[in-house]
N, C-alpha and C. Protein backbone atom coordinates (compact mmCIF):
# COMPACT_ATOMS: atom_id res chain seq x y z
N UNK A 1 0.85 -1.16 0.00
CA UNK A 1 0.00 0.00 0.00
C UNK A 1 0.91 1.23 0.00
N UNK A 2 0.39 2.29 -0.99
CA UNK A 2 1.14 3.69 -1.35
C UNK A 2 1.37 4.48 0.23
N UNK A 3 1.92 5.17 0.51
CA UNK A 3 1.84 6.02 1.61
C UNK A 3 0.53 7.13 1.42
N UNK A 4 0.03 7.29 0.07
CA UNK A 4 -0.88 7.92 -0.41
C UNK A 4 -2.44 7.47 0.18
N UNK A 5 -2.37 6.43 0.01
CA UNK A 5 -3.72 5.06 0.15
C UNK A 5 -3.75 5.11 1.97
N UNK A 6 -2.51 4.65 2.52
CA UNK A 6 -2.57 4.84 3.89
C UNK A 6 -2.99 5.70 4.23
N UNK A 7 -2.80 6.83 3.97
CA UNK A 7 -3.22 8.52 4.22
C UNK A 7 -4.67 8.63 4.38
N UNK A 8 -5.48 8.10 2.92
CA UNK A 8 -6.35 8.14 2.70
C UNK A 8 -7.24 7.67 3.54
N UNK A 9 -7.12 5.98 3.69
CA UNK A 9 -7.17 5.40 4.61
C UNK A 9 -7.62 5.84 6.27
N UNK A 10 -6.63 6.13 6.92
CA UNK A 10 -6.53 6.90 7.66
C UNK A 10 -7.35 8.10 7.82
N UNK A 11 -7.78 8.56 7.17
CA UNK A 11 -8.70 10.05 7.32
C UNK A 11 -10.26 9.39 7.17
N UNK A 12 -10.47 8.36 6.14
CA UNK A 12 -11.61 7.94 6.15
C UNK A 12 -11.81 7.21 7.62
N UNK A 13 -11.05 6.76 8.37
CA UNK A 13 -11.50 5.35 9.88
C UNK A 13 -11.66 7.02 10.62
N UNK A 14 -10.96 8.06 10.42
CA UNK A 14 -10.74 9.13 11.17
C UNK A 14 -12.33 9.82 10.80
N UNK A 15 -12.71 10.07 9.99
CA UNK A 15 -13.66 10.60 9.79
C UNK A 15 -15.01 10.03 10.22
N UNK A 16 -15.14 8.31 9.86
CA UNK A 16 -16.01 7.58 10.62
C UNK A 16 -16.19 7.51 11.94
N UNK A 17 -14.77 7.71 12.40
CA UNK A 17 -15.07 7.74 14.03
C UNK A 17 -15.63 8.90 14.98
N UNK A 18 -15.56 9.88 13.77
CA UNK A 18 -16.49 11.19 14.11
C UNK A 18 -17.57 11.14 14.31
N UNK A 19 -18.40 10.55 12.95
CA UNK A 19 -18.82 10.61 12.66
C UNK A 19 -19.95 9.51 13.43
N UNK A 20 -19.33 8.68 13.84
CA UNK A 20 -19.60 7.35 14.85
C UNK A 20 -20.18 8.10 16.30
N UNK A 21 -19.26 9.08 16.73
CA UNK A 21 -19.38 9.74 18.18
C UNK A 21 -20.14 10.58 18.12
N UNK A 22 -20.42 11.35 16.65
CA UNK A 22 -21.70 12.35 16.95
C UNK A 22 -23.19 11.93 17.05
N UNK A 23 -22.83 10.60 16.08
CA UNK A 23 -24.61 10.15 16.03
C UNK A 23 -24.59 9.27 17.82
N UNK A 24 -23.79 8.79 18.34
CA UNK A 24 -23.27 8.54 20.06
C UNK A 24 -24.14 9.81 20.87
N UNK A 25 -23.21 10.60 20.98
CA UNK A 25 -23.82 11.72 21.38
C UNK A 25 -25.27 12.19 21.05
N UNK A 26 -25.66 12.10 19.98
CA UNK A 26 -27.09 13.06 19.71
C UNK A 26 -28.08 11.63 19.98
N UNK A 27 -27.38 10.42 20.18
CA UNK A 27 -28.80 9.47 20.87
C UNK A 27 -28.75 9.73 22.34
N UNK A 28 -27.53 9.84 22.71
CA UNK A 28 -27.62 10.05 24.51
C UNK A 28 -28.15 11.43 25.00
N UNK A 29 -28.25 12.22 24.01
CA UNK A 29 -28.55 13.92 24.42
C UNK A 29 -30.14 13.72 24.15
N UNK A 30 -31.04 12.51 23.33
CA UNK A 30 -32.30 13.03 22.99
C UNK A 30 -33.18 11.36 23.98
N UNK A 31 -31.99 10.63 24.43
CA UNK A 31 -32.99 9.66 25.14
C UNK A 31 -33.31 9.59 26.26
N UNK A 32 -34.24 9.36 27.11
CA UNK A 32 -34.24 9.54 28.19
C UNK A 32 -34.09 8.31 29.01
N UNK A 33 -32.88 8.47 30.56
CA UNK A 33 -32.69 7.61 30.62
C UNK A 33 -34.09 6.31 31.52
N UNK A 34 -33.33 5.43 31.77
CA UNK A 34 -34.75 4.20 32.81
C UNK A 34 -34.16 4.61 33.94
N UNK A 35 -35.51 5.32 34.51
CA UNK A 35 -35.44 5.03 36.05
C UNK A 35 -36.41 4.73 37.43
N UNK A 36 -36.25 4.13 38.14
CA UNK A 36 -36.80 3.72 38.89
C UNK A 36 -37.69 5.09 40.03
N UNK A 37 -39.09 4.59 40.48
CA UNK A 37 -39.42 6.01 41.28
C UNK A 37 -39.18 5.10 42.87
N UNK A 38 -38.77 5.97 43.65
CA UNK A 38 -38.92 5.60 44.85
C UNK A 38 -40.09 4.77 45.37
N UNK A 39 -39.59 3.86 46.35
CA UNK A 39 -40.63 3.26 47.14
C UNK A 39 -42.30 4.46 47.66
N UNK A 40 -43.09 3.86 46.70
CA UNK A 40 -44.12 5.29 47.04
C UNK A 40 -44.51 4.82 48.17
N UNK A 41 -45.50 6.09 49.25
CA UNK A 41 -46.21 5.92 50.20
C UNK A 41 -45.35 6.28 51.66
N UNK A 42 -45.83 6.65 52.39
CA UNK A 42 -45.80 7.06 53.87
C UNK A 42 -45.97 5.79 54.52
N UNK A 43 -45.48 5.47 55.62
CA UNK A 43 -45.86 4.43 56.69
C UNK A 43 -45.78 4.62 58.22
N UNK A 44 -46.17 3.98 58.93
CA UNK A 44 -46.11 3.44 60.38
C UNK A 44 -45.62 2.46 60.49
N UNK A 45 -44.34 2.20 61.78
CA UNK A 45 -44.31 1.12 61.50
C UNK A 45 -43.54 0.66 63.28
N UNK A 46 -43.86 -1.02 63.53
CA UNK A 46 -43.09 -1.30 65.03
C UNK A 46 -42.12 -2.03 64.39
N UNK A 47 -41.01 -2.66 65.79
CA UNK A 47 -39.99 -3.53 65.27
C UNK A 47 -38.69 -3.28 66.65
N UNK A 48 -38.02 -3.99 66.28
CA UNK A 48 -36.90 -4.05 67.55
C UNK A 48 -35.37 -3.22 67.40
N UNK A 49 -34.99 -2.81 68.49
CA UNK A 49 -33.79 -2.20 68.15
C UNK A 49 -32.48 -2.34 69.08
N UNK A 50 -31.75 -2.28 68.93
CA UNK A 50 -30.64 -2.53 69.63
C UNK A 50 -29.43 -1.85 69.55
N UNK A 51 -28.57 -1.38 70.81
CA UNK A 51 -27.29 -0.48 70.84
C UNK A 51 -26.02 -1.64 70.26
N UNK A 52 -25.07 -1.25 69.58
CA UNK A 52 -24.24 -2.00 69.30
C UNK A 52 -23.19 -1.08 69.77
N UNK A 53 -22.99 -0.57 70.71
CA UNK A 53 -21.77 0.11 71.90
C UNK A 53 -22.18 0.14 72.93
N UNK A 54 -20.82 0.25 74.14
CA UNK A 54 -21.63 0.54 75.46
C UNK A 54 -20.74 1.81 75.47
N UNK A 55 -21.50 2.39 76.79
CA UNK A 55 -20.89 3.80 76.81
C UNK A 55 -19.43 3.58 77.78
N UNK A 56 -19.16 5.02 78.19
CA UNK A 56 -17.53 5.63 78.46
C UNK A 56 -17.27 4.63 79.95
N UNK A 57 -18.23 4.52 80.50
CA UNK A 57 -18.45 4.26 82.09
C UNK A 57 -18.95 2.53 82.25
N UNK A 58 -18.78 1.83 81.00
CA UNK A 58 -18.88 0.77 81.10
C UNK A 58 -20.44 -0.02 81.12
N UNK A 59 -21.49 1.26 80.63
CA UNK A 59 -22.79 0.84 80.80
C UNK A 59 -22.89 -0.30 79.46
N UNK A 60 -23.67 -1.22 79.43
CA UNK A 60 -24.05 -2.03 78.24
C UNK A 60 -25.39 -1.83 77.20
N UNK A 61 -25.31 -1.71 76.09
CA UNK A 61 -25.73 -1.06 75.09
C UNK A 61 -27.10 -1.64 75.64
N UNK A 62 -28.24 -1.32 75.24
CA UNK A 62 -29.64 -1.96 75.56
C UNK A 62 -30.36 -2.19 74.25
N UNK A 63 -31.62 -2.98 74.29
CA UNK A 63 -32.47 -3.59 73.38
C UNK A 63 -33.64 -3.41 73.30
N UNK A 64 -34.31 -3.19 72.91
CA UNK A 64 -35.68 -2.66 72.79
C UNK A 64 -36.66 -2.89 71.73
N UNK A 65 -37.78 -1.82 71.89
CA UNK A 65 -38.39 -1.72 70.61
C UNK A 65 -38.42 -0.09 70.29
N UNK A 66 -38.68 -0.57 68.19
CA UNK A 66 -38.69 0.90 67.89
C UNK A 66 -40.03 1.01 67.22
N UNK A 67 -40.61 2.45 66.96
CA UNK A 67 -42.03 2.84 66.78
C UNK A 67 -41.08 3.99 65.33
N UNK A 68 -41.53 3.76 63.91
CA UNK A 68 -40.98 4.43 63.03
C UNK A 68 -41.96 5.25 62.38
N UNK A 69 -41.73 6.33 62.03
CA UNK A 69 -42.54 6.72 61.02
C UNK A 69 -42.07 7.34 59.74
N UNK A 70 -42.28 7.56 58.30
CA UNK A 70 -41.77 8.00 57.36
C UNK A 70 -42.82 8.52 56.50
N UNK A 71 -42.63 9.95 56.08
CA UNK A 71 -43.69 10.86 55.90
C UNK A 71 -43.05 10.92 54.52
N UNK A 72 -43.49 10.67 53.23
CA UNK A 72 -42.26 10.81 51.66
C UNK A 72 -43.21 12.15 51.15
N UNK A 73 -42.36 13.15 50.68
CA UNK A 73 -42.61 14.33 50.16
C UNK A 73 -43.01 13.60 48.97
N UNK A 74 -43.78 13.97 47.89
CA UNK A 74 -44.33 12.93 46.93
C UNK A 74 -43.34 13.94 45.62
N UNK A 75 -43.19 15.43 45.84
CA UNK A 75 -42.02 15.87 44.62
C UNK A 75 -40.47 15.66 44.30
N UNK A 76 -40.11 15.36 45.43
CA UNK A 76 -38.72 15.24 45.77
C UNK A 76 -38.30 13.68 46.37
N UNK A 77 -36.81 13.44 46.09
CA UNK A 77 -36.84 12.02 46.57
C UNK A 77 -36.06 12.46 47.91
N UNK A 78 -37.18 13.48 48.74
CA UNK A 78 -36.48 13.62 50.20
C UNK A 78 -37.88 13.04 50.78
N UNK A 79 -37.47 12.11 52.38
CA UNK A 79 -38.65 11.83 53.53
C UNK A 79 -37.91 12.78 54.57
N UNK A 80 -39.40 12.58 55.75
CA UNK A 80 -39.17 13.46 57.42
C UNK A 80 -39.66 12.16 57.97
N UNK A 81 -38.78 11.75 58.71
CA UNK A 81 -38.80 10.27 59.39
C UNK A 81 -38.59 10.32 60.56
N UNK A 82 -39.08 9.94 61.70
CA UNK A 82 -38.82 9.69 62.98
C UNK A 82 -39.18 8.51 63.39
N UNK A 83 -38.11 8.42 64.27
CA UNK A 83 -37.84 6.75 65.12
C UNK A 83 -37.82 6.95 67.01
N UNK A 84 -38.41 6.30 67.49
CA UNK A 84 -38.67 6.40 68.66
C UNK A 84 -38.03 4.98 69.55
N UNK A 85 -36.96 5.21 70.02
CA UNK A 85 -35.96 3.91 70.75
C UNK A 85 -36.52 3.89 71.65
N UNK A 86 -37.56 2.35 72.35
CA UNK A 86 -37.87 2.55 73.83
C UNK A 86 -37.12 1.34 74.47
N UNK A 87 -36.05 1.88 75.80
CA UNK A 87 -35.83 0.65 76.34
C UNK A 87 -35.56 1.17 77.64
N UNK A 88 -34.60 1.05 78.60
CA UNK A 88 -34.61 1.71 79.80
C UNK A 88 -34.56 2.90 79.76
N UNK A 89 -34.15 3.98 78.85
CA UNK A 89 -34.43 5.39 78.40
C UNK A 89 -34.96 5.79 76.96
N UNK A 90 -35.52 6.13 76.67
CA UNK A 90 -36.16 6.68 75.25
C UNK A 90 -35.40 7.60 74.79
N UNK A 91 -34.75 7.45 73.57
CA UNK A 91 -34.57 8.62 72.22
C UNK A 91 -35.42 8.71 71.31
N UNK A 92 -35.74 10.04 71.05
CA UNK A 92 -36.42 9.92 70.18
C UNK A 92 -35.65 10.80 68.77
N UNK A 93 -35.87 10.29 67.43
CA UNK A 93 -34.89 10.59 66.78
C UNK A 93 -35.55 11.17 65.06
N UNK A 94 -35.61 12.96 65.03
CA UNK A 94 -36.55 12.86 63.84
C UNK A 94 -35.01 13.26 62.75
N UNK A 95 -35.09 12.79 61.88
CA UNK A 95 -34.57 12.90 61.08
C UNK A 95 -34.84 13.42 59.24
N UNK A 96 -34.11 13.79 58.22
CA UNK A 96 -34.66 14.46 56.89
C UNK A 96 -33.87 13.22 55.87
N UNK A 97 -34.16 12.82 55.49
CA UNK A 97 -33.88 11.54 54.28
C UNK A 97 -33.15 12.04 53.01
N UNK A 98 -32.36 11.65 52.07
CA UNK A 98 -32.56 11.37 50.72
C UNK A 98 -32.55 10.44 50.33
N UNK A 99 -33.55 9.95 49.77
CA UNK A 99 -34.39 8.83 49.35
C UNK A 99 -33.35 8.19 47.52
N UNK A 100 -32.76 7.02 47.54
CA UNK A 100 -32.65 6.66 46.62
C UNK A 100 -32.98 5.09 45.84
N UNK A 101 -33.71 5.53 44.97
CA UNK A 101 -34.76 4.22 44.33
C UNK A 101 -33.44 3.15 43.79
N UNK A 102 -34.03 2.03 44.37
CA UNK A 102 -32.99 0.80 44.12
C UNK A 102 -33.48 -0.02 42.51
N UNK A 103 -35.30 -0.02 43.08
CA UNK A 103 -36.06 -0.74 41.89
C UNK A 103 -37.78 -0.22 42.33
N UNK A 104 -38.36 -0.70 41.56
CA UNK A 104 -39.92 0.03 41.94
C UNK A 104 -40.19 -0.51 43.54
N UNK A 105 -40.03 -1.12 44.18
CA UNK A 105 -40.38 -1.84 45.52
C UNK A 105 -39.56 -1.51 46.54
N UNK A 106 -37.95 -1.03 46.17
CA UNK A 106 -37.03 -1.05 47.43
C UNK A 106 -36.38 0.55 46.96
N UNK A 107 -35.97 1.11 48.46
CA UNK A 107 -35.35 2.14 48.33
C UNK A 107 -34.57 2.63 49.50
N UNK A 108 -33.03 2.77 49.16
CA UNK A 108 -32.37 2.99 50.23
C UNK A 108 -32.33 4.76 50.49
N UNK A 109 -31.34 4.77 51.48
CA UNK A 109 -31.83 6.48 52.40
C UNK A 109 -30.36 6.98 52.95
N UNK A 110 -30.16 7.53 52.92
CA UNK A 110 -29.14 8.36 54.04
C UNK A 110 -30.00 9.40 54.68
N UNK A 111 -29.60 9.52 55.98
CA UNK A 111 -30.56 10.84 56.63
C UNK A 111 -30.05 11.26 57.92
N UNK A 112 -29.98 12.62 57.94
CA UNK A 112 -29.80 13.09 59.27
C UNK A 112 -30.23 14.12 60.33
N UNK A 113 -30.24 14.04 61.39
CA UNK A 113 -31.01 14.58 62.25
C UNK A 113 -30.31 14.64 63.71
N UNK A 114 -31.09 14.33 64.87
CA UNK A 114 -30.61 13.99 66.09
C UNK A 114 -31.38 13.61 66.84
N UNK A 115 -30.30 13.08 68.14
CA UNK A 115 -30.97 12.30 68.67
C UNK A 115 -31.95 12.77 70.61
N UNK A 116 -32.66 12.52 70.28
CA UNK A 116 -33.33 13.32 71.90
C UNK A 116 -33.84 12.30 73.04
N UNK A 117 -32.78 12.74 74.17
CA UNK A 117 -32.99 11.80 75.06
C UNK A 117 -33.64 11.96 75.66
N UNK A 118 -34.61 11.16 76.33
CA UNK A 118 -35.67 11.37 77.30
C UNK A 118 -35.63 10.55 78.85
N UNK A 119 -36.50 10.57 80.06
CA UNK A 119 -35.79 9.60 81.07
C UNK A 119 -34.95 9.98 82.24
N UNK A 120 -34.21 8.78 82.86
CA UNK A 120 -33.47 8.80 84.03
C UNK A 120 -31.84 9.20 83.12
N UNK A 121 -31.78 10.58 84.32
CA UNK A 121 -30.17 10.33 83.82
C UNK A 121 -28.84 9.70 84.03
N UNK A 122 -29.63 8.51 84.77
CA UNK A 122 -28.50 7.75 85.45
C UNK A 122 -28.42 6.85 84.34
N UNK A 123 -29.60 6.30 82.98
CA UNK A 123 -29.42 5.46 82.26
C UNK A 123 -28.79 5.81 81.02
N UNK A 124 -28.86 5.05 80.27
CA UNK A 124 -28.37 5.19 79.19
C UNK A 124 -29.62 4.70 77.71
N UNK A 125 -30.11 5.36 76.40
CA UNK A 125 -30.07 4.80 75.41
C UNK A 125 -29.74 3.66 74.19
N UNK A 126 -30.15 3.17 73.77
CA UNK A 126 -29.04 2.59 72.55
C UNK A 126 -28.47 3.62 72.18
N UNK A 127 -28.47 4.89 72.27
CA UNK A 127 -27.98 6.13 71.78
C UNK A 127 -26.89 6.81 72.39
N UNK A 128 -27.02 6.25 73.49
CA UNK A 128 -26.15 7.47 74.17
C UNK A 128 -27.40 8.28 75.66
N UNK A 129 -26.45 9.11 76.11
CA UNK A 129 -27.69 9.84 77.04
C UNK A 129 -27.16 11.06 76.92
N UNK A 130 -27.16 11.39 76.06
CA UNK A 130 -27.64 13.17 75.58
C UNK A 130 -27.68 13.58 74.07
N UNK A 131 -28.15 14.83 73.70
CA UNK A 131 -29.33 14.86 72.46
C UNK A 131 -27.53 15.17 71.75
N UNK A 132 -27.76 14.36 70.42
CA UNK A 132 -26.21 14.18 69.73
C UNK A 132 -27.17 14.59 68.18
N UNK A 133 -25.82 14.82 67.35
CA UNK A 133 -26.33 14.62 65.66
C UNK A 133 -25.93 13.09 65.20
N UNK A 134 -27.18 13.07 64.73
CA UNK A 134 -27.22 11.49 64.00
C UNK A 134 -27.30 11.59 62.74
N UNK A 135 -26.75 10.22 62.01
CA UNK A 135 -26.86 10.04 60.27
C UNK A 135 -27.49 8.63 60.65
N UNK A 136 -28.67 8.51 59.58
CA UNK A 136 -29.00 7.33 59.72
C UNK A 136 -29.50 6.65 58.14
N UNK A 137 -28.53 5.23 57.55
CA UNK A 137 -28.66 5.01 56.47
C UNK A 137 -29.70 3.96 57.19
N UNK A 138 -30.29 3.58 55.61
CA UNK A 138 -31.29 2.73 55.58
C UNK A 138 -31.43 1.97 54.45
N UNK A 139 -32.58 0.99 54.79
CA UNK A 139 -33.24 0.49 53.42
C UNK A 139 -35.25 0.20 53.61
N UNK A 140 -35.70 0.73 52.54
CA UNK A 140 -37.01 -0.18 52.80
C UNK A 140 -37.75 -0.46 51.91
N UNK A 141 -38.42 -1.53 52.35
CA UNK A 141 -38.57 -2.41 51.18
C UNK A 141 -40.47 -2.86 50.96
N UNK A 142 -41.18 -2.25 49.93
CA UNK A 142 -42.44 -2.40 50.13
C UNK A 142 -42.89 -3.72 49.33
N UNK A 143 -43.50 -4.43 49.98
CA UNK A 143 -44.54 -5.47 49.34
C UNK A 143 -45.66 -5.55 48.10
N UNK A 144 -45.00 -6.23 47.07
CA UNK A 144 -45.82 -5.88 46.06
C UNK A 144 -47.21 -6.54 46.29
N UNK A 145 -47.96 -5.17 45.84
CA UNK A 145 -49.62 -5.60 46.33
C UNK A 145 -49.99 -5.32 47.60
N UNK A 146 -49.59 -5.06 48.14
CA UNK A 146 -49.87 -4.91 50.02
C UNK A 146 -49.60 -3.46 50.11
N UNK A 147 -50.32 -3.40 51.68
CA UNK A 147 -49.78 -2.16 52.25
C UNK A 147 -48.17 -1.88 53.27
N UNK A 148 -47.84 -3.14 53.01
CA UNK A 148 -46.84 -3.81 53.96
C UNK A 148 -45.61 -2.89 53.91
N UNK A 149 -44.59 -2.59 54.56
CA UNK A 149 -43.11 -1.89 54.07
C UNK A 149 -42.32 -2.44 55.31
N UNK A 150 -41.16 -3.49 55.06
CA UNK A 150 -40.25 -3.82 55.72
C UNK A 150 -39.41 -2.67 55.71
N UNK A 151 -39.14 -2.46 57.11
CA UNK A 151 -37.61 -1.34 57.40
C UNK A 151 -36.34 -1.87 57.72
N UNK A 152 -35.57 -1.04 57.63
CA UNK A 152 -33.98 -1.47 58.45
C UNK A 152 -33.90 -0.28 58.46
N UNK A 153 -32.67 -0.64 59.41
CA UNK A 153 -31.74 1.49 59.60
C UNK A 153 -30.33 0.88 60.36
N UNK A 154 -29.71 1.59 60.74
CA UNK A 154 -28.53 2.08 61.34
C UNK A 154 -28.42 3.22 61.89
N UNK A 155 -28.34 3.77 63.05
CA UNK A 155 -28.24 5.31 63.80
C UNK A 155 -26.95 5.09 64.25
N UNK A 156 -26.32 6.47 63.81
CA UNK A 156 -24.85 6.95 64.12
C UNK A 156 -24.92 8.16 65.02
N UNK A 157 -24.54 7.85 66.35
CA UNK A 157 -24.84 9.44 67.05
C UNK A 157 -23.53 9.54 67.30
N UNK A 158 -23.04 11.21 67.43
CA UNK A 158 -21.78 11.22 67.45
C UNK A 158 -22.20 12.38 68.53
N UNK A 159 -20.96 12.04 69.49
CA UNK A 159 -20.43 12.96 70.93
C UNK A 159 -22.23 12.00 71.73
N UNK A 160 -21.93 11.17 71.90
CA UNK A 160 -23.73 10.77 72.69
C UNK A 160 -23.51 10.29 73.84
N UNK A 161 -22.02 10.74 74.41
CA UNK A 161 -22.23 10.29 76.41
C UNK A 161 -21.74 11.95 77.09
N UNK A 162 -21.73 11.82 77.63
CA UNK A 162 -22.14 13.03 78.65
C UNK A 162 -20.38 13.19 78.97
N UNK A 163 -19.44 12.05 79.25
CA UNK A 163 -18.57 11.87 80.08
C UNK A 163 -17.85 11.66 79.45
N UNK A 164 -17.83 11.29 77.87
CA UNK A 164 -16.93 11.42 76.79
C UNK A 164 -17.27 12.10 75.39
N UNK A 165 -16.81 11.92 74.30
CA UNK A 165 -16.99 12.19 73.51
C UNK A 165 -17.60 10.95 71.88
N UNK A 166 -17.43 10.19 73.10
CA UNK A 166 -17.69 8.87 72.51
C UNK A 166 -18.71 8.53 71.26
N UNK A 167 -19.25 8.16 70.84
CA UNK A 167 -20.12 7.60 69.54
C UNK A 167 -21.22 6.92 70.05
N UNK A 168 -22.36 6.33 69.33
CA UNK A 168 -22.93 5.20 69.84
C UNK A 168 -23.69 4.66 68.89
N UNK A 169 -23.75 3.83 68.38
CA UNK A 169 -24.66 2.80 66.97
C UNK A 169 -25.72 2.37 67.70
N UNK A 170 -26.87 1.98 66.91
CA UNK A 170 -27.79 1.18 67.02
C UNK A 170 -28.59 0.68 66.05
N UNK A 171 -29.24 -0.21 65.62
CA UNK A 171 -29.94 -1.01 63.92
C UNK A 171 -31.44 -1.53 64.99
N UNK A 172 -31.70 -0.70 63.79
CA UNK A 172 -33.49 -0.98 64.15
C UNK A 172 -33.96 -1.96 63.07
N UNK A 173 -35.22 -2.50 62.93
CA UNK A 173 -35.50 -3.25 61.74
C UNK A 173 -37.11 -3.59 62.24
N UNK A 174 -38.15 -3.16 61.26
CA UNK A 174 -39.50 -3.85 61.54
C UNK A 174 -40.39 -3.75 60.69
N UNK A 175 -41.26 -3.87 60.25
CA UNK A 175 -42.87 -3.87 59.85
C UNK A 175 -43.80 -2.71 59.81
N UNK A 176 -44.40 -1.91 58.89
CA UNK A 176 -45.13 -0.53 58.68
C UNK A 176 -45.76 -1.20 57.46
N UNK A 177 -46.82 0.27 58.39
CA UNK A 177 -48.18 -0.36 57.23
C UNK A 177 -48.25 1.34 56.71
N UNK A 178 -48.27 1.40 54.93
CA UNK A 178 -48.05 2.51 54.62
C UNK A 178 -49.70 3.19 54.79
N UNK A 179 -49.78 4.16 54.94
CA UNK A 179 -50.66 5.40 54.85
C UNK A 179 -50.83 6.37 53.56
């Protein structure tokens, strides 16, 4: 082959590949992509919860039950969610969501808020015993056909003992019936 022909060559794969990336581009600029809408609906919901730390002073994390609620703004993929820890002291914990759709039925969350202690102050929370900022990821998962919505969570309170500066986890998980 001429050095001429190569040339040629060359400008034509060069030109196709332009030509390749613009019609690329003008399908991705005019299609819209698939996506999933958040888990629809508001719920109520009970279920159990538990501290996975103990505090500064050697107290042991406690177990309980939790009382949830999740209110979904129907424009935005933000919820206003509150969780209510009852075991030898109550937190109660409202928190602001962003809601992200997994598939039409499930949808996970990051959210944060804090946490409010209620009670004896000799005890302790799964939380901690004083009002801290919390992040709390999640997942939940609604029942196709039903009013049903399985929860989970994780609460992260940070600075939540009185006597340190310490942390304190806790994973809730239960049953809501949406509204």
């Amino acid at each position: 082959m001429s050095m001429q022909n190569l040339g040629r060559t060359a400008l034509s794969l060069g030109t196709a590949a332009l030509a390749g990336l613009a019609i690329g581009a003008g399908i991705c600029m005019t299609s819209q992509p698939a996506s999933a809408q958040a888990a629809y609906g508001s719920y109520i919901g009970i279920g159990a919860s538990g501290g996975l730390s103990s505090g500064p002073n050697g107290e042991s994390s406690s177990a309980g039950a939790v009382i949830a609620v999740r209110y979904r703004l129907l424009e935005a993929p933000i919820s206003l969610r509150a969780q209510a820890l009852i075991s030898d002291r109550t937190a109660f914990v409202p928190t602001v969501s962003y809601d992200i759709p997994i598939n039409w039925d499930t949808d996970a969350y990051i959210g944060a808020g804090v946490a409010l202690q209620s009670g004896d102050a000799e005890s302790s929370s799964p939380l901690g015993d004083q009002t801290s900022f919390v992040i709390q990821p999640g997942i939940d998962y609604s029942f196709p056909d039903t009013n049903l919505v399985l929860f989970g969570n994780a609460i992260i309170a940070f600075d939540a003992y009185r006597d340190s500066n310490q942390s304190a986890t806790s994973i809730q998980g239960g049953l809501g019936v949406r509204f």
